[in-house]
PDB file of N, CA and C in Angstrom:
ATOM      1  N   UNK A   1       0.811  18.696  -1.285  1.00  0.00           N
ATOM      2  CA  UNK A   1       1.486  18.031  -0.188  1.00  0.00           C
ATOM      3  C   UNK A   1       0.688  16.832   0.321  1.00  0.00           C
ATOM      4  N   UNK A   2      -0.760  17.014   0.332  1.00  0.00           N
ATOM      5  CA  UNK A   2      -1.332  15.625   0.892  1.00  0.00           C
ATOM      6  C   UNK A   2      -1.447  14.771   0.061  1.00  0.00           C
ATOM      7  N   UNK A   3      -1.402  14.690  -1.461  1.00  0.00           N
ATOM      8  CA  UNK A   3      -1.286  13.908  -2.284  1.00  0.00           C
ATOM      9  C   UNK A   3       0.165  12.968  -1.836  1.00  0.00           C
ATOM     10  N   UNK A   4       1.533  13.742  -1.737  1.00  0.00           N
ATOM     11  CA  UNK A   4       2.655  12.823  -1.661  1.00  0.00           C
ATOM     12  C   UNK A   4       2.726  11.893   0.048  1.00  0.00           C
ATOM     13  N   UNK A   5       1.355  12.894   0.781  1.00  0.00           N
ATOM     14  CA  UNK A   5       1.540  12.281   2.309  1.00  0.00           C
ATOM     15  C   UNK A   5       0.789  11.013   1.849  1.00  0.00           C
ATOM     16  N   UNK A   6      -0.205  10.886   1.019  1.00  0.00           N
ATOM     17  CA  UNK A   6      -1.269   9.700   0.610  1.00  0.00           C
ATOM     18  C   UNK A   6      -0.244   8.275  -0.146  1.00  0.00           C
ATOM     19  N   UNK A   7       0.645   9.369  -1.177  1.00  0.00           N
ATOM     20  CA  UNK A   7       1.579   8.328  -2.245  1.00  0.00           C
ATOM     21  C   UNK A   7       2.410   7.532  -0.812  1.00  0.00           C
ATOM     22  N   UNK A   8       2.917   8.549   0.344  1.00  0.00           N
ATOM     23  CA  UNK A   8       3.876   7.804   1.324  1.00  0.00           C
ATOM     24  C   UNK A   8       3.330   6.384   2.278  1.00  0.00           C
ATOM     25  N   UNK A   9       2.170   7.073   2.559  1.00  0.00           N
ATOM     26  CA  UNK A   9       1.001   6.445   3.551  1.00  0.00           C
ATOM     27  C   UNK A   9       0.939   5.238   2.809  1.00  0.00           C
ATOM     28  N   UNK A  10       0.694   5.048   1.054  1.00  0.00           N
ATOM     29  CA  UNK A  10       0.223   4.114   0.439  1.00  0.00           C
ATOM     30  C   UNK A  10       1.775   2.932   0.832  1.00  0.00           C
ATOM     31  N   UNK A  11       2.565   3.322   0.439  1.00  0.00           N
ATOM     32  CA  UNK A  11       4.069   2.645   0.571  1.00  0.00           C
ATOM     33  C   UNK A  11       4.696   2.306   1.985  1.00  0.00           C
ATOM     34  N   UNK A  12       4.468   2.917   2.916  1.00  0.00           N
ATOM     35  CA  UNK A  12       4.158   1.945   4.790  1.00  0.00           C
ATOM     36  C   UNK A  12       3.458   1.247   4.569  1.00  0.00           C
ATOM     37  N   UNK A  13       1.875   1.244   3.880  1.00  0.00           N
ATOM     38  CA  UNK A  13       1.461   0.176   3.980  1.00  0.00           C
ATOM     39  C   UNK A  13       1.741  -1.392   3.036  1.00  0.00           C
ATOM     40  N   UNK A  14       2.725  -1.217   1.586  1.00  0.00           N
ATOM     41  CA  UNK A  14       3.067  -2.039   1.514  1.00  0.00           C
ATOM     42  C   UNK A  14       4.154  -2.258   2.104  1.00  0.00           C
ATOM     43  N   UNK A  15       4.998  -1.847   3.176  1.00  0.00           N
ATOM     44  CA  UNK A  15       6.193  -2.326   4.042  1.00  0.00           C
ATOM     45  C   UNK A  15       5.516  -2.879   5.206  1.00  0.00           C
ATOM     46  N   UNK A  16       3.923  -2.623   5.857  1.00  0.00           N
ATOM     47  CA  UNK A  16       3.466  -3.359   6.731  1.00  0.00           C
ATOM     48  C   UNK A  16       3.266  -4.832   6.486  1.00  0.00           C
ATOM     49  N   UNK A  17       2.661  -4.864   5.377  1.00  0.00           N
ATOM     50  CA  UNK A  17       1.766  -5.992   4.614  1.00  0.00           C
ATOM     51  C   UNK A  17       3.044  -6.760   3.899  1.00  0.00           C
ATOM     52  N   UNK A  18       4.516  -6.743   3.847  1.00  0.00           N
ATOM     53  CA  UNK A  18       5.468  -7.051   3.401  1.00  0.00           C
ATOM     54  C   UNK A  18       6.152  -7.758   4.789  1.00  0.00           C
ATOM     55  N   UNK A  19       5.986  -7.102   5.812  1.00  0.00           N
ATOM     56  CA  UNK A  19       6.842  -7.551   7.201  1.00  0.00           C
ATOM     57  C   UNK A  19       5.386  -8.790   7.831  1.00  0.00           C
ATOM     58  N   UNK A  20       4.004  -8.594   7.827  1.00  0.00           N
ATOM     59  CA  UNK A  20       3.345  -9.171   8.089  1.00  0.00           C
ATOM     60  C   UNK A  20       3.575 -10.730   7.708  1.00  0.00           C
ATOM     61  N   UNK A  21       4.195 -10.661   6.521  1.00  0.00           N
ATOM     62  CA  UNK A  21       4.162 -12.048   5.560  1.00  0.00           C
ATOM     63  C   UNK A  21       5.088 -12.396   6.228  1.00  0.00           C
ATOM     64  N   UNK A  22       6.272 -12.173   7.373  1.00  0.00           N
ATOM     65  CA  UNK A  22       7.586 -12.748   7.977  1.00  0.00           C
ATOM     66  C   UNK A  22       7.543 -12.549   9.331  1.00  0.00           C
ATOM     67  N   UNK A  23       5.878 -12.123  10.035  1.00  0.00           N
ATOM     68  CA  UNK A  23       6.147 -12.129  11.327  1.00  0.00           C
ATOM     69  C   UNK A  23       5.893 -14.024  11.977  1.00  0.00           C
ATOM     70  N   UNK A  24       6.074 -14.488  10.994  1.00  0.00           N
ATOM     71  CA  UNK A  24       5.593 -16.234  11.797  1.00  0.00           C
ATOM     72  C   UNK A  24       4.398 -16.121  13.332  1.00  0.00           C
ATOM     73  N   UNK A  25       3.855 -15.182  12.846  1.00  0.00           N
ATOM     74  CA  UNK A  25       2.396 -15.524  13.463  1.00  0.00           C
ATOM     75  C   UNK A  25       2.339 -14.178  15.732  1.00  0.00           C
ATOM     76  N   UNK A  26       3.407 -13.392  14.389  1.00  0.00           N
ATOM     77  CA  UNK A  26       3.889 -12.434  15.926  1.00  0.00           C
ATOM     78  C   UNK A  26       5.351 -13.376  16.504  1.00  0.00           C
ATOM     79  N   UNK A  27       5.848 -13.911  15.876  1.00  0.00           N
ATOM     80  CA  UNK A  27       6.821 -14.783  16.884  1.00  0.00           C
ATOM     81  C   UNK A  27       8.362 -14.180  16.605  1.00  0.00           C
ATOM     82  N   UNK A  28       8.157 -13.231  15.354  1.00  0.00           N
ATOM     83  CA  UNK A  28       9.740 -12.880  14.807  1.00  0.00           C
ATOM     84  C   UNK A  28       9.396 -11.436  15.262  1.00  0.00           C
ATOM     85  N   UNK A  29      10.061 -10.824  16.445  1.00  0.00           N
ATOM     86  CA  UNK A  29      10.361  -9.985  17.182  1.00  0.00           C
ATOM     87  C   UNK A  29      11.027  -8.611  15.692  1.00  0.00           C
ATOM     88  N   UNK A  30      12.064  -8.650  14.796  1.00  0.00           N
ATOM     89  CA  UNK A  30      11.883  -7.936  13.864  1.00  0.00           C
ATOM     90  C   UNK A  30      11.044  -7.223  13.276  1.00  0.00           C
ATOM     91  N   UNK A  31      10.546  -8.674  12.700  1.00  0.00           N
ATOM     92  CA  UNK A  31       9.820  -8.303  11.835  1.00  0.00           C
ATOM     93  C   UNK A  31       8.610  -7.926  12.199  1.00  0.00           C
ATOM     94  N   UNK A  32       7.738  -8.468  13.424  1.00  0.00           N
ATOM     95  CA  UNK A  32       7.087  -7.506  14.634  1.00  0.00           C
ATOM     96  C   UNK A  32       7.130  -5.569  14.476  1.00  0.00           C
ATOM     97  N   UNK A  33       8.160  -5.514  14.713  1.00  0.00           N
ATOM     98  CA  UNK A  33       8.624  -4.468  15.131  1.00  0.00           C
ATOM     99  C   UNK A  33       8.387  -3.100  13.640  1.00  0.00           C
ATOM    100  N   UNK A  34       8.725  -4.206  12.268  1.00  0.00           N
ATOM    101  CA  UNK A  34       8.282  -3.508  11.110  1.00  0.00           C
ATOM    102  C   UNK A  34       7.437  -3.256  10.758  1.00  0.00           C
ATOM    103  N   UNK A  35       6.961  -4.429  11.323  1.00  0.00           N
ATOM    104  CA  UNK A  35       5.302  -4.201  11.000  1.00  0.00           C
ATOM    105  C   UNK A  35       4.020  -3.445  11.845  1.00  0.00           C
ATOM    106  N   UNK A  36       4.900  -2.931  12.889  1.00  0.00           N
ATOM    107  CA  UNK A  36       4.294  -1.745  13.853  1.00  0.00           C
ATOM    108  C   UNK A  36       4.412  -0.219  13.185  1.00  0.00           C
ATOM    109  N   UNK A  37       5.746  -0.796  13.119  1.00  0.00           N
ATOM    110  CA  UNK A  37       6.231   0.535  12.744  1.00  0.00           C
ATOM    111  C   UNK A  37       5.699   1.567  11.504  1.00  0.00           C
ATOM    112  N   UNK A  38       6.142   0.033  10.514  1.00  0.00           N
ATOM    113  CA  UNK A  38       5.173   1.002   9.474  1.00  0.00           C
ATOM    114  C   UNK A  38       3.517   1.307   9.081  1.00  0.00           C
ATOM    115  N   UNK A  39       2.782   0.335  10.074  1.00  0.00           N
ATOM    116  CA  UNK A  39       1.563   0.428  10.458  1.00  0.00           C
ATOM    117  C   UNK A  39       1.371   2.305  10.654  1.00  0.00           C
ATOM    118  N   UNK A  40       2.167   2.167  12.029  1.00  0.00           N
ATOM    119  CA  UNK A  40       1.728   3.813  12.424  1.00  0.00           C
ATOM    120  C   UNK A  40       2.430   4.449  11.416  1.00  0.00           C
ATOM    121  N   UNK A  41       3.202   4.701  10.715  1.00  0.00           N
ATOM    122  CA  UNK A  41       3.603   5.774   9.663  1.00  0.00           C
ATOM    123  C   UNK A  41       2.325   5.570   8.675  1.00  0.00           C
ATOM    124  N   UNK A  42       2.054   4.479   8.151  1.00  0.00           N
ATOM    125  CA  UNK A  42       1.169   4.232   7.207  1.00  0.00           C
ATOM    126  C   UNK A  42      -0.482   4.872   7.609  1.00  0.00           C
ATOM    127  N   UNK A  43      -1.311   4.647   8.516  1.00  0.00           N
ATOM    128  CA  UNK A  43      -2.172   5.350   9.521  1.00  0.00           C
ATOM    129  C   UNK A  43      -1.703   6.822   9.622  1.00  0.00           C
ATOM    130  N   UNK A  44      -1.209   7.022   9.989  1.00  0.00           N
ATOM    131  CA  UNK A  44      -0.730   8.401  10.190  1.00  0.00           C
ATOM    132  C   UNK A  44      -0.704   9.611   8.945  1.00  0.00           C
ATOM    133  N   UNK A  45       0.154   8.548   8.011  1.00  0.00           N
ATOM    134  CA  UNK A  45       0.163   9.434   7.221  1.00  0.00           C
ATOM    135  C   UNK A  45      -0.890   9.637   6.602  1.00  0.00           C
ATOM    136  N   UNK A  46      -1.959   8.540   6.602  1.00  0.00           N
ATOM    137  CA  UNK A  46      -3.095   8.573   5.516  1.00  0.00           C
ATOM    138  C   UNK A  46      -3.960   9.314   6.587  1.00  0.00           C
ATOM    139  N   UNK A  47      -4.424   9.539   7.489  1.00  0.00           N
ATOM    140  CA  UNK A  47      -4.849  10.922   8.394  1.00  0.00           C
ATOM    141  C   UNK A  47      -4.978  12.217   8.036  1.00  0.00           C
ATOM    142  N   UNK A  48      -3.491  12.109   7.752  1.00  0.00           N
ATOM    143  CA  UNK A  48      -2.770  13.694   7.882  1.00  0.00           C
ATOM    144  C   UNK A  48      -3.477  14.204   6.478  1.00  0.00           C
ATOM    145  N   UNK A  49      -3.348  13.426   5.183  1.00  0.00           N
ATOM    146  CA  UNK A  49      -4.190  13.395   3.934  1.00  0.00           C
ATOM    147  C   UNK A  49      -5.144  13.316   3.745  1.00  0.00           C
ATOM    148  N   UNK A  50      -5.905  12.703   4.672  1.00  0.00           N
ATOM    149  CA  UNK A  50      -7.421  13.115   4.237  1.00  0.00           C
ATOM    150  C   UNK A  50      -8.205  13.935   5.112  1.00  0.00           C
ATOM    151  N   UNK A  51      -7.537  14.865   5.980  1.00  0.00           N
ATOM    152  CA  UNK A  51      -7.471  16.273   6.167  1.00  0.00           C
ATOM    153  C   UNK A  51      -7.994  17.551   5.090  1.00  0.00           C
ATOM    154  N   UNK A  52      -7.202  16.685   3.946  1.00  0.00           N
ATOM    155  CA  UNK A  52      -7.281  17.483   2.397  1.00  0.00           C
ATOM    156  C   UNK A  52      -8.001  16.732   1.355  1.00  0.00           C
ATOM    157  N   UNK A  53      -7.366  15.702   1.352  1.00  0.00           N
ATOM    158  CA  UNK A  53      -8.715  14.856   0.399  1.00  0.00           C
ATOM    159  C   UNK A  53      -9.516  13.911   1.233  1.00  0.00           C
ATOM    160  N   UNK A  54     -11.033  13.675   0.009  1.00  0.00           N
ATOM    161  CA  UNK A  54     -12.553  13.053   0.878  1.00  0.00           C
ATOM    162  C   UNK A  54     -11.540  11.795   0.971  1.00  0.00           C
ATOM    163  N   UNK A  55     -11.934  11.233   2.518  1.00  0.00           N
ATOM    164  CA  UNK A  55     -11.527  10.107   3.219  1.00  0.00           C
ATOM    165  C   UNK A  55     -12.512   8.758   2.530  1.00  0.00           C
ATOM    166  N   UNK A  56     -12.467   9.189   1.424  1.00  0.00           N
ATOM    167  CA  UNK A  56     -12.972   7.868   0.303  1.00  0.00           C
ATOM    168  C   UNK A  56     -11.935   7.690  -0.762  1.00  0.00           C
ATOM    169  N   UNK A  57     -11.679   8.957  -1.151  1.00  0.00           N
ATOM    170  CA  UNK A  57     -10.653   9.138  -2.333  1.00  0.00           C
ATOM    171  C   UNK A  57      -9.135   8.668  -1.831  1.00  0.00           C
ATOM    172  N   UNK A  58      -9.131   9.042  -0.443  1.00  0.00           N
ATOM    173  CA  UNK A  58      -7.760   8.844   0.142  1.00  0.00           C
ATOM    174  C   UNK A  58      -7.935   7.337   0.790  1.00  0.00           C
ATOM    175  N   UNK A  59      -8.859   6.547   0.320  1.00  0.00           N
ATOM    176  CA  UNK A  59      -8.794   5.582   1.194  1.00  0.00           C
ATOM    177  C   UNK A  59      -8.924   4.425   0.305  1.00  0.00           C
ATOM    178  N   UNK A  60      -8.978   4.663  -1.140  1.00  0.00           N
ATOM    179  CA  UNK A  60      -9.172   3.941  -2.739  1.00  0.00           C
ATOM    180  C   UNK A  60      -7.976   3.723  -2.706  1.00  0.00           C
ATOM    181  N   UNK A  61      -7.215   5.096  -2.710  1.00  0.00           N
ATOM    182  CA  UNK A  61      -5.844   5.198  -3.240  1.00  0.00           C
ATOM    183  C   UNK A  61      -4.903   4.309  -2.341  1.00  0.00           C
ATOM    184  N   UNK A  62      -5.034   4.892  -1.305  1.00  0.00           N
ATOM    185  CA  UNK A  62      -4.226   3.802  -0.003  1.00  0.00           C
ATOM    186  C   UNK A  62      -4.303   2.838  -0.450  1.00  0.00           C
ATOM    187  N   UNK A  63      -4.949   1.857  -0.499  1.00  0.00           N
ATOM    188  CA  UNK A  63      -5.655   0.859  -0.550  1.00  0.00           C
ATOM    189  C   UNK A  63      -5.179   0.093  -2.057  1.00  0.00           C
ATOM    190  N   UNK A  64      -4.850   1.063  -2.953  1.00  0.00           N
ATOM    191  CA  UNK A  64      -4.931   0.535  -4.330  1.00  0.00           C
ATOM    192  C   UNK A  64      -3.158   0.117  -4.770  1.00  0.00           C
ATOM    193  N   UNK A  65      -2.708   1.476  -3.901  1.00  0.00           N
ATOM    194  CA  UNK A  65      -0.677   1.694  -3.704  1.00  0.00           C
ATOM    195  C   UNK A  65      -0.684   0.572  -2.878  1.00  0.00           C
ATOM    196  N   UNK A  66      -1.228   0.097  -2.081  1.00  0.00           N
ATOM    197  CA  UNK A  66      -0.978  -1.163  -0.928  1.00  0.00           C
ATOM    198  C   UNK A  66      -1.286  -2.650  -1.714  1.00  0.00           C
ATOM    199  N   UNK A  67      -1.891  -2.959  -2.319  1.00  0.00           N
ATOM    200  CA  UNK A  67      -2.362  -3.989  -3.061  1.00  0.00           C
ATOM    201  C   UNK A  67      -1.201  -3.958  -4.114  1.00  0.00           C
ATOM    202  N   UNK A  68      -1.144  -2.860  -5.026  1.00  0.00           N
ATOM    203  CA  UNK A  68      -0.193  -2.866  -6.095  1.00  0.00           C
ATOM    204  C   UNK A  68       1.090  -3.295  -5.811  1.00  0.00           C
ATOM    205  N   UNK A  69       1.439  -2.698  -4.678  1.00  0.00           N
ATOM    206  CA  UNK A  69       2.821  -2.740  -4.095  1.00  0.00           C
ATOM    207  C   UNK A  69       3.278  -4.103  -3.321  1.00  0.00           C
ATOM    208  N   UNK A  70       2.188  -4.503  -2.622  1.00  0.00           N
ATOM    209  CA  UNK A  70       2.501  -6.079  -2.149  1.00  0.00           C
ATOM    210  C   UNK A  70       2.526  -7.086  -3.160  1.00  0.00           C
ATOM    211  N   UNK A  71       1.631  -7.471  -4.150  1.00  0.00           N
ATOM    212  CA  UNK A  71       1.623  -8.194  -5.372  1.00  0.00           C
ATOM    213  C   UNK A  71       3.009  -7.627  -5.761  1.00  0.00           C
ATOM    214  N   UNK A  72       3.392  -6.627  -6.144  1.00  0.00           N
ATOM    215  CA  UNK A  72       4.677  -6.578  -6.670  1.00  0.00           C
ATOM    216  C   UNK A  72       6.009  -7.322  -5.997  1.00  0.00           C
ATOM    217  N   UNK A  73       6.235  -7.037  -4.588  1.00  0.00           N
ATOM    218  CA  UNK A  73       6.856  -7.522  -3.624  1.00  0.00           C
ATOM    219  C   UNK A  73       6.907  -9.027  -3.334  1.00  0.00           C
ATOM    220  N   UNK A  74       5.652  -9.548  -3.848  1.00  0.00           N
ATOM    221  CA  UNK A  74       5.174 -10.912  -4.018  1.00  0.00           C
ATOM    222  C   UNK A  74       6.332 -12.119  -5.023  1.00  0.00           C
ATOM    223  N   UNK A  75       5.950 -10.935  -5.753  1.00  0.00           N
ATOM    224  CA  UNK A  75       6.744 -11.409  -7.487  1.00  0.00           C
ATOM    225  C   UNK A  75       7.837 -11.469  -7.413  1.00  0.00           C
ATOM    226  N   UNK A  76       8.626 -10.114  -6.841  1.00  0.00           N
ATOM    227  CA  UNK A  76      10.101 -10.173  -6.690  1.00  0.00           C
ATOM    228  C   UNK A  76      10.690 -11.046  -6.012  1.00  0.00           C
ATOM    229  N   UNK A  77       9.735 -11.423  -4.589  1.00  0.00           N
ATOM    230  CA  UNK A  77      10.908 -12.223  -3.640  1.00  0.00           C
ATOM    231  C   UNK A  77      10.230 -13.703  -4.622  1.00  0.00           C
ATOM    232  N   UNK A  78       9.624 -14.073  -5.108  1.00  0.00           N
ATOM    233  CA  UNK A  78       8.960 -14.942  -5.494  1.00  0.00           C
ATOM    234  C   UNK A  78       7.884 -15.813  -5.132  1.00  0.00           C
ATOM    235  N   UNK A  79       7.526 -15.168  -4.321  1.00  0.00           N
ATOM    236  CA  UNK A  79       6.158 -15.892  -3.223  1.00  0.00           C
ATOM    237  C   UNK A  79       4.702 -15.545  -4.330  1.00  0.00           C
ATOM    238  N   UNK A  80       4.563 -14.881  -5.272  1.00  0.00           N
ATOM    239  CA  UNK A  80       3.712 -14.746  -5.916  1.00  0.00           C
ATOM    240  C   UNK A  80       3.970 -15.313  -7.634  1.00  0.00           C
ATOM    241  N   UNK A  81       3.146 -15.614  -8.014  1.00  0.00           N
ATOM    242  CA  UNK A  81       3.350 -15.752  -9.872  1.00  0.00           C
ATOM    243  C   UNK A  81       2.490 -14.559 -10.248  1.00  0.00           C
ATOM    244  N   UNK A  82       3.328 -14.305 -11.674  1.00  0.00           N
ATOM    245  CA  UNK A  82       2.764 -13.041 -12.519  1.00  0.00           C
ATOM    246  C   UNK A  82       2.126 -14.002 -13.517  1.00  0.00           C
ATOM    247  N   UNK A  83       1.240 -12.904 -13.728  1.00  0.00           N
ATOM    248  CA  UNK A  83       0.798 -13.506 -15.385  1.00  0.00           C
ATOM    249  C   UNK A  83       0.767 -12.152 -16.479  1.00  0.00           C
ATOM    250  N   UNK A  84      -0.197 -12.513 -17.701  1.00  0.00           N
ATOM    251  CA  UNK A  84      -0.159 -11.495 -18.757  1.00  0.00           C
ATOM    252  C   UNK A  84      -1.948 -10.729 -17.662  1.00  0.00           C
ATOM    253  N   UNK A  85      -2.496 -11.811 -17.067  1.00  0.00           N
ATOM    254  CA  UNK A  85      -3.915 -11.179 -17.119  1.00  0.00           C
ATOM    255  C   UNK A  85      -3.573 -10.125 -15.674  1.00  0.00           C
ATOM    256  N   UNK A  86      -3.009 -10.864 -14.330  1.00  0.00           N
ATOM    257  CA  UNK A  86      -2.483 -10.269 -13.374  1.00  0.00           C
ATOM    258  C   UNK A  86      -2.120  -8.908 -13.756  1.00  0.00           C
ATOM    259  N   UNK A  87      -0.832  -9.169 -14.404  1.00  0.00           N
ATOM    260  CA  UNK A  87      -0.205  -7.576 -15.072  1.00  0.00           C
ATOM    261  C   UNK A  87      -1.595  -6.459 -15.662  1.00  0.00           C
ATOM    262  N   UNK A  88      -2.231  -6.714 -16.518  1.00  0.00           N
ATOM    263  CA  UNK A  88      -3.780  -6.330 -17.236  1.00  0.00           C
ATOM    264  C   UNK A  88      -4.117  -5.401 -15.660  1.00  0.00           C
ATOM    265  N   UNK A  89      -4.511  -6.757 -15.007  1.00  0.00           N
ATOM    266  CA  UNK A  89      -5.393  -6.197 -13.899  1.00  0.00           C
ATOM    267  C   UNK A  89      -4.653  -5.040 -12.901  1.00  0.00           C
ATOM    268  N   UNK A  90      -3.465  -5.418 -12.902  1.00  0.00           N
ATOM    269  CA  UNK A  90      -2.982  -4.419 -12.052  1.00  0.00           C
ATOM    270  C   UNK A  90      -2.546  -3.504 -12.378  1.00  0.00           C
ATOM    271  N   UNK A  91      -2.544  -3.127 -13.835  1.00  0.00           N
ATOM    272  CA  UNK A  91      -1.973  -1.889 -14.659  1.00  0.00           C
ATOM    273  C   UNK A  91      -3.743  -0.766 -14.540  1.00  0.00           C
ATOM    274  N   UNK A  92      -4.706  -1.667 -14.631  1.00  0.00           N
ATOM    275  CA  UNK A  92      -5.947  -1.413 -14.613  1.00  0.00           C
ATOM    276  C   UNK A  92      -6.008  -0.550 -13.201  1.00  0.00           C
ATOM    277  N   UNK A  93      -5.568  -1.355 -12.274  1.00  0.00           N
ATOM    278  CA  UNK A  93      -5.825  -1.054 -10.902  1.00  0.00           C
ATOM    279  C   UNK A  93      -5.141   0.828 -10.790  1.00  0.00           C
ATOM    280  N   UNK A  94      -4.190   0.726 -11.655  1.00  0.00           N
ATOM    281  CA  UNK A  94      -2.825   2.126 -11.181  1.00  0.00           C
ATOM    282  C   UNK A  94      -3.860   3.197 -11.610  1.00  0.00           C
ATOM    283  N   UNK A  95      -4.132   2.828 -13.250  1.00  0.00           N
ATOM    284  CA  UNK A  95      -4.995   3.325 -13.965  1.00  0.00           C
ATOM    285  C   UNK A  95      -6.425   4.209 -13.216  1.00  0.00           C
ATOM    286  N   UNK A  96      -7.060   3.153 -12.186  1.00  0.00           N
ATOM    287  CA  UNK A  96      -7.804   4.206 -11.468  1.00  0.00           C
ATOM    288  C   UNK A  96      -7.650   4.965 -10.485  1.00  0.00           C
ATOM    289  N   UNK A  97      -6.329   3.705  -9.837  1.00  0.00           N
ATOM    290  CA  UNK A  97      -5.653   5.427  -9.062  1.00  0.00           C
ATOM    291  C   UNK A  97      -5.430   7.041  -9.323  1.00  0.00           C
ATOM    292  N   UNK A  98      -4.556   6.292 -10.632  1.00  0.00           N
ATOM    293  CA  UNK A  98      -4.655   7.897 -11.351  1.00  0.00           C
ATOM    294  C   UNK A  98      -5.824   8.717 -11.857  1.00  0.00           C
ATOM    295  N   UNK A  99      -6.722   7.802 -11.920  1.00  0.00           N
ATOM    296  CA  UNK A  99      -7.952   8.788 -12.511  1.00  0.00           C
ATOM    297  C   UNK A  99      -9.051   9.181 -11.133  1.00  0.00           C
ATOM    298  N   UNK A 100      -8.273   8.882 -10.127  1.00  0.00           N
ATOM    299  CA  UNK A 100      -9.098   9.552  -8.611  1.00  0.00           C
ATOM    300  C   UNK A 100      -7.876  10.498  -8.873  1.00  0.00           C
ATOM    301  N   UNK A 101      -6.576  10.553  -8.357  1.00  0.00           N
ATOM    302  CA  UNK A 101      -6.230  11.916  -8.746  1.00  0.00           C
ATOM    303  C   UNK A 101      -6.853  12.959  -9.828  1.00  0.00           C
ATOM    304  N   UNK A 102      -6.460  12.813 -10.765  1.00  0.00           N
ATOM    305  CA  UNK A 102      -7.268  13.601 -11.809  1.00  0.00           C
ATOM    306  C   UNK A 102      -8.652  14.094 -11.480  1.00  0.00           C
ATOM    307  N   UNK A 103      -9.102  13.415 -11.184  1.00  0.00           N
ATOM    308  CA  UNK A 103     -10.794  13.703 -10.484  1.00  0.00           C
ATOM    309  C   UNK A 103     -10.817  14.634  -9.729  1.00  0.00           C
ATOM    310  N   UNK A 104      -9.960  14.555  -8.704  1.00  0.00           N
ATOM    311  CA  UNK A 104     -10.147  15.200  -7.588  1.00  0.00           C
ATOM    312  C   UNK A 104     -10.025  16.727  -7.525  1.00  0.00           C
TER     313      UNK A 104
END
């Protein structure tokens, strides 16, 4: 269970770091509001998880689902470019996510 609270925690924080990029500097009241919001779900949930896992392991992973997930978000709306090495690196990046699970 704290593994999927960590996978959730990781994914608020790319919906924080996604609304951040559209608050025009705190001035868009919305998107404000998303980016609170999923702040505290994102915090919260990663808490509640490292309850159960070392608050290093749970804090790689956060950290690694949040990066992965904004670069992705990047690409789609198009505010970011992909490449072949980008892709490399960030397949690399999942790669040690998964191998802190496994570890653990």
């Amino acid at each position: 269970m704290a593994w999927l609270l960590l996978v959730l925690a990781g994914l608020f924080e790319v919906g924080f770091t996604t609304c951040l990029r559209y608050t025009d500097g705190f001035k868009n009241l919305g998107w404000n509001a998303g980016f609170f919001v999923c702040a505290f779900l994102s915090f919260t949930l990663l808490e509640k998880a490292a309850k159960t896992i070392p608050l290093g392991t749970s804090y790689a992973v956060w950290v690694g689902i949040g990066a992965v997930g904004t670069v992705l978000v990047g690409v789609v709306t198009g505010e970011e470019t992909i490449s072949v090495v980008r892709i490399l690196l960030l397949f690399g990046l999942v790669a040690c996510i998964v191998g802190l699970k496994l570890a653990h």
